[in-house]
C-alpha atoms as a PDB file:
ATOM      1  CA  UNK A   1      33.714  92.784  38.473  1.00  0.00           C
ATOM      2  CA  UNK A   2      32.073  93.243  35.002  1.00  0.00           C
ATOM      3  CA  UNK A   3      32.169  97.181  35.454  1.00  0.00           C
ATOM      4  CA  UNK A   4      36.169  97.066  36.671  1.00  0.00           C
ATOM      5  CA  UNK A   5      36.095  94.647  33.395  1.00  0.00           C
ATOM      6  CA  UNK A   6      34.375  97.072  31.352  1.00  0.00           C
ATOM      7  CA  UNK A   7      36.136 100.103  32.571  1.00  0.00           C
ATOM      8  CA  UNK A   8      39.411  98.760  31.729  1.00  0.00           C
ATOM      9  CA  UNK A   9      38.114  98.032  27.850  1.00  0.00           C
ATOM     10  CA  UNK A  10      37.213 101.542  27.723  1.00  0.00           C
ATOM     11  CA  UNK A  11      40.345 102.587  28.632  1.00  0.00           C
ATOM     12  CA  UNK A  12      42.562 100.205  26.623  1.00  0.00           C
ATOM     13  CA  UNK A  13      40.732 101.397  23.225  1.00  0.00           C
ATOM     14  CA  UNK A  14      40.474 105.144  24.312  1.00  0.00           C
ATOM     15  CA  UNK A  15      44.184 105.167  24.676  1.00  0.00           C
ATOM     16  CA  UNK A  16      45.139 102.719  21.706  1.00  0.00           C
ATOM     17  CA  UNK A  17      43.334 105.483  19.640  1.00  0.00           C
ATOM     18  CA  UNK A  18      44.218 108.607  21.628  1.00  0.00           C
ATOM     19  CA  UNK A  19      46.754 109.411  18.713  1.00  0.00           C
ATOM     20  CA  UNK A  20      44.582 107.943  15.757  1.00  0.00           C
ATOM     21  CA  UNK A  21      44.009 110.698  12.937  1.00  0.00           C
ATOM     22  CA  UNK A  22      40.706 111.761  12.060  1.00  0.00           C
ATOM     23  CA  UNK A  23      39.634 110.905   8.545  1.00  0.00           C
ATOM     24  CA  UNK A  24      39.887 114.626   7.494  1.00  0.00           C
ATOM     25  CA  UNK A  25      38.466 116.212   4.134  1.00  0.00           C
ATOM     26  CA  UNK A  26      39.432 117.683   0.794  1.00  0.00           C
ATOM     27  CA  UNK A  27      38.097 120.617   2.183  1.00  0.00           C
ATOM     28  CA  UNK A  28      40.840 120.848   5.544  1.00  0.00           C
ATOM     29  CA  UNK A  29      43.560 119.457   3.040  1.00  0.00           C
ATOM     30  CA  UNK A  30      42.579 122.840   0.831  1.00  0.00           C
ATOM     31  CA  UNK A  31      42.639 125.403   3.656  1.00  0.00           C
ATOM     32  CA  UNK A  32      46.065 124.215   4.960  1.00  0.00           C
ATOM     33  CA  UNK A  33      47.644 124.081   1.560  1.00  0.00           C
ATOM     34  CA  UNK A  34      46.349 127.660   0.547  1.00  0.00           C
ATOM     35  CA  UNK A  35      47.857 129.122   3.645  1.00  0.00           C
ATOM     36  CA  UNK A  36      51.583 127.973   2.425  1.00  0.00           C
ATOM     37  CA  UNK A  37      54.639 127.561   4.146  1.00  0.00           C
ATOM     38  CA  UNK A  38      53.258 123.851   4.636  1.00  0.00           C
ATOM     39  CA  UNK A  39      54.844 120.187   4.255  1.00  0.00           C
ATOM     40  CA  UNK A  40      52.894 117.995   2.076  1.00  0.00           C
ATOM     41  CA  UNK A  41      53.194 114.063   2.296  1.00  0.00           C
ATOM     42  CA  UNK A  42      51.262 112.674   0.178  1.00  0.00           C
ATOM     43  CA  UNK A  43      51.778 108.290  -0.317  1.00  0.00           C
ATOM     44  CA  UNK A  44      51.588 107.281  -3.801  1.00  0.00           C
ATOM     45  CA  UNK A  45      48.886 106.682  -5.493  1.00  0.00           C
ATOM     46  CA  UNK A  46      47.196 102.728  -5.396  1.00  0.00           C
ATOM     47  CA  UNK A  47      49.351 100.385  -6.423  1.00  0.00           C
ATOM     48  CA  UNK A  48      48.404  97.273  -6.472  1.00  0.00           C
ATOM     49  CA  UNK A  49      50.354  93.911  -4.712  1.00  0.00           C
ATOM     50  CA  UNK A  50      52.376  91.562  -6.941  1.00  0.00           C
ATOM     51  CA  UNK A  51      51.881  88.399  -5.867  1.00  0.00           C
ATOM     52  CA  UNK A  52      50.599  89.438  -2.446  1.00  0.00           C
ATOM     53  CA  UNK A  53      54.040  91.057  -2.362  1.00  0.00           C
ATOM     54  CA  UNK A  54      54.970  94.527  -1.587  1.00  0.00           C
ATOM     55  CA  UNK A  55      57.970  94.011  -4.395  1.00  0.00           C
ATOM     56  CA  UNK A  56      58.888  91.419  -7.107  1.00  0.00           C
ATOM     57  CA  UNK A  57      61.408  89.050  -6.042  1.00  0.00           C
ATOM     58  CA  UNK A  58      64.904  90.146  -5.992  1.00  0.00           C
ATOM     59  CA  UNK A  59      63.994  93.715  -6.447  1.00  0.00           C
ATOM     60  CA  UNK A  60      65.737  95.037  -3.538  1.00  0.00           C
ATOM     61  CA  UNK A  61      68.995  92.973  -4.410  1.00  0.00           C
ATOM     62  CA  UNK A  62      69.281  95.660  -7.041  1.00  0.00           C
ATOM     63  CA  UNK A  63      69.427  93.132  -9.821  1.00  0.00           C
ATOM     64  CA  UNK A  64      66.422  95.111 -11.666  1.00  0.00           C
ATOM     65  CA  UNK A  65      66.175  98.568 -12.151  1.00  0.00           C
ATOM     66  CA  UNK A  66      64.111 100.803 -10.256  1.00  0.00           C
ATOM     67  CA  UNK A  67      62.729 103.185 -12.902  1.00  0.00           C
ATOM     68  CA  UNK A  68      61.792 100.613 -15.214  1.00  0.00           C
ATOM     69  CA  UNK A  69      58.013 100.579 -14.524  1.00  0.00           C
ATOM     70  CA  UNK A  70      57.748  96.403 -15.899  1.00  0.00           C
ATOM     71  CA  UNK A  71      59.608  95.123 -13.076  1.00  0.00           C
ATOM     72  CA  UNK A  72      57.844  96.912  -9.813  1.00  0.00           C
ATOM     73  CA  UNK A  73      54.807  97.537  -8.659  1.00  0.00           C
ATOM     74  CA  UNK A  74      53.139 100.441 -10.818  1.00  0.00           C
ATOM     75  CA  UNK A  75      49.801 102.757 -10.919  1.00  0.00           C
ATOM     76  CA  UNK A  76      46.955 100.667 -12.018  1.00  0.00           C
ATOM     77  CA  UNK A  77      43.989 102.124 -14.035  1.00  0.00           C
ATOM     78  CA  UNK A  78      42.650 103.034 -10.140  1.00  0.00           C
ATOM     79  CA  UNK A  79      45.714 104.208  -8.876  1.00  0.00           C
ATOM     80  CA  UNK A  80      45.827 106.819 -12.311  1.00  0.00           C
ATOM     81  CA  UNK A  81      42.130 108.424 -11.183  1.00  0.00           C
ATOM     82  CA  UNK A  82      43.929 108.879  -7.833  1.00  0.00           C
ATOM     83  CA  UNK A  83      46.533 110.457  -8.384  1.00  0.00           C
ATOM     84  CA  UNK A  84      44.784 112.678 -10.966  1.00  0.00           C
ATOM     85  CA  UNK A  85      42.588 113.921  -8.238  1.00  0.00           C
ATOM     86  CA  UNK A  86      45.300 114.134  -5.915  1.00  0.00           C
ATOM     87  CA  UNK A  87      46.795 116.625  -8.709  1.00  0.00           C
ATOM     88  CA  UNK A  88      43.431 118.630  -9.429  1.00  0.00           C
ATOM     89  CA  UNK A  89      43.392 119.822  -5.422  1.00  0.00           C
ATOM     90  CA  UNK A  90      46.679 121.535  -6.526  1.00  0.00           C
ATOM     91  CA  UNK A  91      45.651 122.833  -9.784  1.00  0.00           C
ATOM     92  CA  UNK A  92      42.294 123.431  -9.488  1.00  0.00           C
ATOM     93  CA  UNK A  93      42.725 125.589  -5.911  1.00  0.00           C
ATOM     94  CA  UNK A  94      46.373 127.532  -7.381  1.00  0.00           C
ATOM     95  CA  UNK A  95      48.497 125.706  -4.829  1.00  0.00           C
ATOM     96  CA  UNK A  96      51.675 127.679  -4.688  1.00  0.00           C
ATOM     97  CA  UNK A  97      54.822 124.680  -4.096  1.00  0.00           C
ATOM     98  CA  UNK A  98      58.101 125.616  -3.195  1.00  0.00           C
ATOM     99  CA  UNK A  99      59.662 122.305  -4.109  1.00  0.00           C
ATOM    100  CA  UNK A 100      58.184 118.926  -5.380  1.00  0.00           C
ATOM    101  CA  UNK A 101      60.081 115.929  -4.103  1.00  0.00           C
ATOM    102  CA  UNK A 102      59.707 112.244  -4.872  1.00  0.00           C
ATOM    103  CA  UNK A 103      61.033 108.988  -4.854  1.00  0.00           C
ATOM    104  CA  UNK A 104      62.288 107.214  -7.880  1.00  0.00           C
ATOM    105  CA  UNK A 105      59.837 104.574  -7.793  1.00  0.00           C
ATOM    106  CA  UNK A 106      57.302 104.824 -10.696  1.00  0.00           C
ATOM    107  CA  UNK A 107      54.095 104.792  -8.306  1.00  0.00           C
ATOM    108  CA  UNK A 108      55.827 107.522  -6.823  1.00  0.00           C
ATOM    109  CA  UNK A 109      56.745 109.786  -9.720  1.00  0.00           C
ATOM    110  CA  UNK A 110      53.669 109.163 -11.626  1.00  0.00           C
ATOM    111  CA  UNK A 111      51.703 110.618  -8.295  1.00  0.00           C
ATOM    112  CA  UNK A 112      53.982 113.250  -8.747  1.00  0.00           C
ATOM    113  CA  UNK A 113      53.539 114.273 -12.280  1.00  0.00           C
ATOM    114  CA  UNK A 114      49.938 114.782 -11.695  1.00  0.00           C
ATOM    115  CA  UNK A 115      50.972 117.406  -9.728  1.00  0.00           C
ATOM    116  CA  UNK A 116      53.659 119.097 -11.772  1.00  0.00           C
ATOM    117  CA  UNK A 117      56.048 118.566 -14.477  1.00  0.00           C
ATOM    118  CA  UNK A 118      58.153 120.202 -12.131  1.00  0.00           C
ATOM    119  CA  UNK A 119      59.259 117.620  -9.859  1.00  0.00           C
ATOM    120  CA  UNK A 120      62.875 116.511  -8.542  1.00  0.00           C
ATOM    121  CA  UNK A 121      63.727 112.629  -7.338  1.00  0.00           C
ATOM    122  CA  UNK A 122      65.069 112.333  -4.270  1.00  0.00           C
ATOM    123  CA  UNK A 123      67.208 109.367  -3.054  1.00  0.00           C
ATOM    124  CA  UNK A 124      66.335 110.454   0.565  1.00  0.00           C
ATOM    125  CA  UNK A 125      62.903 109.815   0.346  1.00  0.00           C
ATOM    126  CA  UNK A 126      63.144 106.067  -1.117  1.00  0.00           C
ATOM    127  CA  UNK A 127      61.503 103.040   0.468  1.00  0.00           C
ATOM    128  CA  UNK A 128      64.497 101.198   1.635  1.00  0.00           C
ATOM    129  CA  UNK A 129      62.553  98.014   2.424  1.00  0.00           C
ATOM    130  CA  UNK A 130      61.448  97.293   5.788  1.00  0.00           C
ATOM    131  CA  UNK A 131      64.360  95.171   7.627  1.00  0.00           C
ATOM    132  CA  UNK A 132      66.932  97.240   8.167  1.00  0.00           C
ATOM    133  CA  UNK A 133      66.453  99.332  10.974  1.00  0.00           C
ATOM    134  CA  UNK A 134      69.651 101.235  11.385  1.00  0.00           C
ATOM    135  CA  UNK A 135      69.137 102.263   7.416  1.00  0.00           C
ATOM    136  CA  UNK A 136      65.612 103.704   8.666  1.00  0.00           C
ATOM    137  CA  UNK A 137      66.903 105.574  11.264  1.00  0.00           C
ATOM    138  CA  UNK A 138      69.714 107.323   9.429  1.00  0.00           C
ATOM    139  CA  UNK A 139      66.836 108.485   6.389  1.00  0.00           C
ATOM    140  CA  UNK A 140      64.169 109.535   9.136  1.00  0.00           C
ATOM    141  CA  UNK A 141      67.000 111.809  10.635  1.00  0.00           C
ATOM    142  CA  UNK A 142      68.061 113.264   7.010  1.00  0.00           C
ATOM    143  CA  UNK A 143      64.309 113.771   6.603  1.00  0.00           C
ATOM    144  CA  UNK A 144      63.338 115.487   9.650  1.00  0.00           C
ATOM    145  CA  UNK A 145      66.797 117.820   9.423  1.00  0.00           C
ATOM    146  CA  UNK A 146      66.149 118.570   5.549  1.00  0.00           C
ATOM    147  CA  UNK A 147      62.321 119.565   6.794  1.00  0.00           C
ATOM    148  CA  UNK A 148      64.351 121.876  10.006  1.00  0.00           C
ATOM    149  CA  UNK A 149      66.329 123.685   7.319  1.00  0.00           C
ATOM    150  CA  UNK A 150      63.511 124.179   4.959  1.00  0.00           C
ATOM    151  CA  UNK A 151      61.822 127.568   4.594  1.00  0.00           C
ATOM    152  CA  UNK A 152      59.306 128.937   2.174  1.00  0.00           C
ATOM    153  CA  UNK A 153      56.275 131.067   1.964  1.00  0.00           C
ATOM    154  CA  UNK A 154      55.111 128.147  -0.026  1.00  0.00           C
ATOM    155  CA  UNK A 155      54.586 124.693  -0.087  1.00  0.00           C
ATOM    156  CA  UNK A 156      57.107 121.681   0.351  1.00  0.00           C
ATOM    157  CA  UNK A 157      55.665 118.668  -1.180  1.00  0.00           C
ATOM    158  CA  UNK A 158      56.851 115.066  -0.667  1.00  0.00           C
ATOM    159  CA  UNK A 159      55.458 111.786  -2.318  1.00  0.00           C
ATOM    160  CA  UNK A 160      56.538 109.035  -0.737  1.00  0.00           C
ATOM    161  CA  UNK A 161      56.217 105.640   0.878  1.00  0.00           C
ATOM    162  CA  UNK A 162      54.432 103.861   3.845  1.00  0.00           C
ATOM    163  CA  UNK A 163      57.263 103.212   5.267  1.00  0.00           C
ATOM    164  CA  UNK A 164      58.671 106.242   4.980  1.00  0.00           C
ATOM    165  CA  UNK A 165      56.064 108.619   6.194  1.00  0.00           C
ATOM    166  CA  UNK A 166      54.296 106.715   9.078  1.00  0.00           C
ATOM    167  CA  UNK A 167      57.792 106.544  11.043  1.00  0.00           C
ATOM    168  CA  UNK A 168      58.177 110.471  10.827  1.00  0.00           C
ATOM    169  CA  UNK A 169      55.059 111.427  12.591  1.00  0.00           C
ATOM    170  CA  UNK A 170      55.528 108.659  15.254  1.00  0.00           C
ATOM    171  CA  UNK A 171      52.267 107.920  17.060  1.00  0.00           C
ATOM    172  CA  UNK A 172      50.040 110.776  15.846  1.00  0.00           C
ATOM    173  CA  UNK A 173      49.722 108.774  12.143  1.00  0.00           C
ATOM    174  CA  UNK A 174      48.870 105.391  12.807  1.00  0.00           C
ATOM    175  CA  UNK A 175      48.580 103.974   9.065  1.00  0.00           C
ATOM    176  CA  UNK A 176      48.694 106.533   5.574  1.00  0.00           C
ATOM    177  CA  UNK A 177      47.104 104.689   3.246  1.00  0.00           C
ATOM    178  CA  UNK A 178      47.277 105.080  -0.949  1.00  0.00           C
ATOM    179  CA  UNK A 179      47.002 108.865  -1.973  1.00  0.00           C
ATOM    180  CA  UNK A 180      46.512 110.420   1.106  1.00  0.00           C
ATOM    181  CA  UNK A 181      47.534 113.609   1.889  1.00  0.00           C
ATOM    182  CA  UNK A 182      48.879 114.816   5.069  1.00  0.00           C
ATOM    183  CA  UNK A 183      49.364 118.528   5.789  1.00  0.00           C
ATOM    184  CA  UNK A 184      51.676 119.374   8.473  1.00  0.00           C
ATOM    185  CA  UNK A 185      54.009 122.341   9.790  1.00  0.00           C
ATOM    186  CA  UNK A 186      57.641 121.960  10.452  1.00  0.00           C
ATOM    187  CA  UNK A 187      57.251 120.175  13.940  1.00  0.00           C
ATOM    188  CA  UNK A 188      55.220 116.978  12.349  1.00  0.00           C
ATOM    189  CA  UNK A 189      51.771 118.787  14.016  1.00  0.00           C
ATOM    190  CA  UNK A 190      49.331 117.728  11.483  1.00  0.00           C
ATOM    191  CA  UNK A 191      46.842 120.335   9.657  1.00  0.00           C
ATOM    192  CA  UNK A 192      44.559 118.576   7.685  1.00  0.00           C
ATOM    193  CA  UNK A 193      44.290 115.078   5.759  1.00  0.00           C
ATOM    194  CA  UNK A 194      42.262 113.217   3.306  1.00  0.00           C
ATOM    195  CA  UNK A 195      42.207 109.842   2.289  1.00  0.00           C
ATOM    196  CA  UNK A 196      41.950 110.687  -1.718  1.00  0.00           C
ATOM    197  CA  UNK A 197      39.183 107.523  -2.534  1.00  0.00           C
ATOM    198  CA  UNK A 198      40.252 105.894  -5.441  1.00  0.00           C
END
């Protein structure tokens, strides 16, 4: 009984983390991106919780605006490192990008900017909050048709959200967290990662 008890542990956790991503390198992330013609999600840099909160109060009512840094959740002094780093693996290695999307959320442009001056906000890739599902499932169809279209020699970067970026890849990326990078062709196959310490 204790080996048919055993046997069915392993199995549970072998299949619970059949899809789980491997924590990758700077090195993998580097060799995908210099081979272009890539898609590049990369979540925001760390940004810290207010009050425990993913948002302020009120901030998806649209009573505050969005690119006014005071009234969201912003870069702190570790989340500014990050995202510096996250832009050296682009300058540093010649990184040839086709376009540079992100949202309008400040811990998403400052990521961004790190990268390159040359960036363009997209409503399509905003964090719409996490209760409306129809919303969701309207943006992860925009996203995935936008990425079908898409063609270039070089790469297409997107900085992002959780919540945006988990959904698209469906089982095979379990949890992105702050300033990864995930390297993937057209059909959501990933490449390479690394979770960019901060």
């Amino acid at each position: 009984m204790k080996k048919l008890i055993l046997f069915f542990v392993i199995v549970f956790f072998s299949s619970s983390n059949a899809f789980a991503l491997k924590a990758g390198s700077e090195e993998e992330v580097v060799a995908a991106l210099k081979k272009g013609g890539s898609i590049v999600f990369i979540r925001h840099a760390y940004a810290p919780r207010i009050d425990n909160k993913f948002e302020p109060d009120d901030f998806y009512s649209g009573s505050l605006k969005k690119k006014d840094c005071s009234v969201q959740r912003d870069l702190d002094s570790r989340g500014l490192a990050q995202a510096k780093v996250i832009g050296a693996i682009f300058k540093d290695n010649n990184i040839e990008i086709d376009k540079l999307l992100t949202s309008i959320y400040c811990r998403c442009f400052k990521t961004a900017e790190e990268i390159s001056s040359d960036y363009e906000i997209s409503k399509m890739i905003i964090s719409i909050g996490r209760g409306n599902v129809s919303k969701k499932k309207k943006q992860l169809k925009k996203i995935r048709k936008y990425i079908e279209k898409w063609d270039s020699n070089k790469n297409l970067v997107i900085v992002s959200h959780f919540n945006v970026i988990n959904p698209l890849f469906e089982k095979s990326l379990l949890s992105i967290s702050s300033g990864e990078i995930v390297v993937s062709d057209k059909n959501f196959n990933i490449l390479g990662n690394w979770k960019v310490p901060y």
